[in-house]
C-alpha atoms as a PDB file:
ATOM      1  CA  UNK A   1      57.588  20.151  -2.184  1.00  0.00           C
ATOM      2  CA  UNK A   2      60.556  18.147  -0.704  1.00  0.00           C
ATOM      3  CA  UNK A   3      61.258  17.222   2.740  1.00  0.00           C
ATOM      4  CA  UNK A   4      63.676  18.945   4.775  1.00  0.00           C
ATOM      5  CA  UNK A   5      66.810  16.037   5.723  1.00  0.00           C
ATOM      6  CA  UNK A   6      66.683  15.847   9.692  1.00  0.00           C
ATOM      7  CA  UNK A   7      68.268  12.750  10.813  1.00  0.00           C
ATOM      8  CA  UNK A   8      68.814   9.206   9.290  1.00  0.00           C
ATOM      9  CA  UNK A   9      65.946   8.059  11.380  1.00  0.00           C
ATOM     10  CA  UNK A  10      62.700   6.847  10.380  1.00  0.00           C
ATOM     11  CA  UNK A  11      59.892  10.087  10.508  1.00  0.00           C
ATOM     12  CA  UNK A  12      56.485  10.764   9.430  1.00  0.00           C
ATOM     13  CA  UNK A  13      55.032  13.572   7.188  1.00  0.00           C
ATOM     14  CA  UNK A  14      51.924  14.542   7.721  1.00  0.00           C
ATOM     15  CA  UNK A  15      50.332  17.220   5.818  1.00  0.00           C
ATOM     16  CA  UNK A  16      46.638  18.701   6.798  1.00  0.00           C
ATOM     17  CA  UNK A  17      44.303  21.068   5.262  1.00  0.00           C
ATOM     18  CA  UNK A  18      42.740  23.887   6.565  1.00  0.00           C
ATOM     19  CA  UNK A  19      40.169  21.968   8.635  1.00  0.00           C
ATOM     20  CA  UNK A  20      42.133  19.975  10.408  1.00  0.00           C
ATOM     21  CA  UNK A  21      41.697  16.775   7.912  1.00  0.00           C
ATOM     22  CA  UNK A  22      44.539  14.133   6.820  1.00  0.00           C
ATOM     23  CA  UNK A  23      45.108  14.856   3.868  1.00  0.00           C
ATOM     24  CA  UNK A  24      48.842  12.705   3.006  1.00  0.00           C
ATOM     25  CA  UNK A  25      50.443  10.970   5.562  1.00  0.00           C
ATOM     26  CA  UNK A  26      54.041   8.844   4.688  1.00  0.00           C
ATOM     27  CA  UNK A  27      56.942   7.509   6.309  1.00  0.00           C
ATOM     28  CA  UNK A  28      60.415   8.126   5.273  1.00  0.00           C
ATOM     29  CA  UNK A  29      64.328   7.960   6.203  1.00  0.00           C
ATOM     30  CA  UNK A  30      64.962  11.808   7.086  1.00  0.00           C
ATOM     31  CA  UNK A  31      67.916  12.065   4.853  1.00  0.00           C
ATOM     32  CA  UNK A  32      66.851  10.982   1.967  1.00  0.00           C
ATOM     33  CA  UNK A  33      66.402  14.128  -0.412  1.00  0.00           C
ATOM     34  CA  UNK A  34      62.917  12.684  -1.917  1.00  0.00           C
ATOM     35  CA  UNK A  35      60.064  14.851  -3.673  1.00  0.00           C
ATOM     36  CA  UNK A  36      56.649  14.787  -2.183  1.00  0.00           C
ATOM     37  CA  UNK A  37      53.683  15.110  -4.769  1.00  0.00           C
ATOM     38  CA  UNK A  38      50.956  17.525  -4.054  1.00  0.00           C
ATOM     39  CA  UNK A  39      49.666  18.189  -7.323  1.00  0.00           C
ATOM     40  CA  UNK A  40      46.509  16.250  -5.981  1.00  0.00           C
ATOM     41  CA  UNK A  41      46.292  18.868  -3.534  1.00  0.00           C
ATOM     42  CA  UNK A  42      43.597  21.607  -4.295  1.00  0.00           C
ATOM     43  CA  UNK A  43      44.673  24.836  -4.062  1.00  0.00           C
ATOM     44  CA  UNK A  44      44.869  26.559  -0.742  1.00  0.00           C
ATOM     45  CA  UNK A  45      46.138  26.633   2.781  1.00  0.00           C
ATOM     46  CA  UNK A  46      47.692  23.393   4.229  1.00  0.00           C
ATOM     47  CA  UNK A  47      49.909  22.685   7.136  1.00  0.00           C
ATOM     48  CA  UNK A  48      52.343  20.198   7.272  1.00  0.00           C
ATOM     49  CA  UNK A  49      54.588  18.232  10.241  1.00  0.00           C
ATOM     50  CA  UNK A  50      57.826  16.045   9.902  1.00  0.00           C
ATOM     51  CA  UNK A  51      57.997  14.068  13.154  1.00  0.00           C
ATOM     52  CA  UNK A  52      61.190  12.040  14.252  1.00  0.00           C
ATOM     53  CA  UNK A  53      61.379  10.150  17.699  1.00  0.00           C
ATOM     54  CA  UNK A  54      62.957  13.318  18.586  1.00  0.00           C
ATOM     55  CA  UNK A  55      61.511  16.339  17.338  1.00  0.00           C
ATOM     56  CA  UNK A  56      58.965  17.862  15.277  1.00  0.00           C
ATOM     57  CA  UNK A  57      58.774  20.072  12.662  1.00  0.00           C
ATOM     58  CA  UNK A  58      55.825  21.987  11.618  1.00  0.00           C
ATOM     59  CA  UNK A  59      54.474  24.885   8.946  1.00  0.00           C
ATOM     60  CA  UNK A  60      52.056  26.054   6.856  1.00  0.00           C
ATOM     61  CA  UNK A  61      52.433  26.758   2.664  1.00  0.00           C
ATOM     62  CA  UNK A  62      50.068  27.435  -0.038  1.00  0.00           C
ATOM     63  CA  UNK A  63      49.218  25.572  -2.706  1.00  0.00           C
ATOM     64  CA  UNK A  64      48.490  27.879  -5.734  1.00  0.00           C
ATOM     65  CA  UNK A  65      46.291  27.164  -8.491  1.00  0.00           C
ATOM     66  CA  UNK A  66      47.317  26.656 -12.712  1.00  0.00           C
ATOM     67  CA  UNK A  67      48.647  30.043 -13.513  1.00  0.00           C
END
């Protein structure tokens, strides 16, 4: 997964299972084209948010199991 560039401005990622729980949470420079591991990440539905002092960003994807 990699972070969609918003701003140079500080944000937070967030991302959140299906229950509501914290499941990564990191801070980054928005324009900085950086991968995100999730192969921790058990497969299923998660939800994640990119917040800057000025917006927020937020969707869902699916992490899918070893083929």
């Amino acid at each position: 997964m990699f972070q969609t560039p918003l701003s140079n401005e500080p944000a937070q990622l967030s991302i959140f299972d299906i229950t509501g729980k914290l499941v990564l949470g990191q801070q980054f420079i928005a324009d900085q084209h950086k991968p995100i591991d999730v192969g921790f990440l058990q497969p299923g539905i998660y939800y994640v948010s990119i917040e800057t002092k000025n917006q927020t960003m937020r969707n869902k994807f699916i992490k899918m199991g070893a083929q």
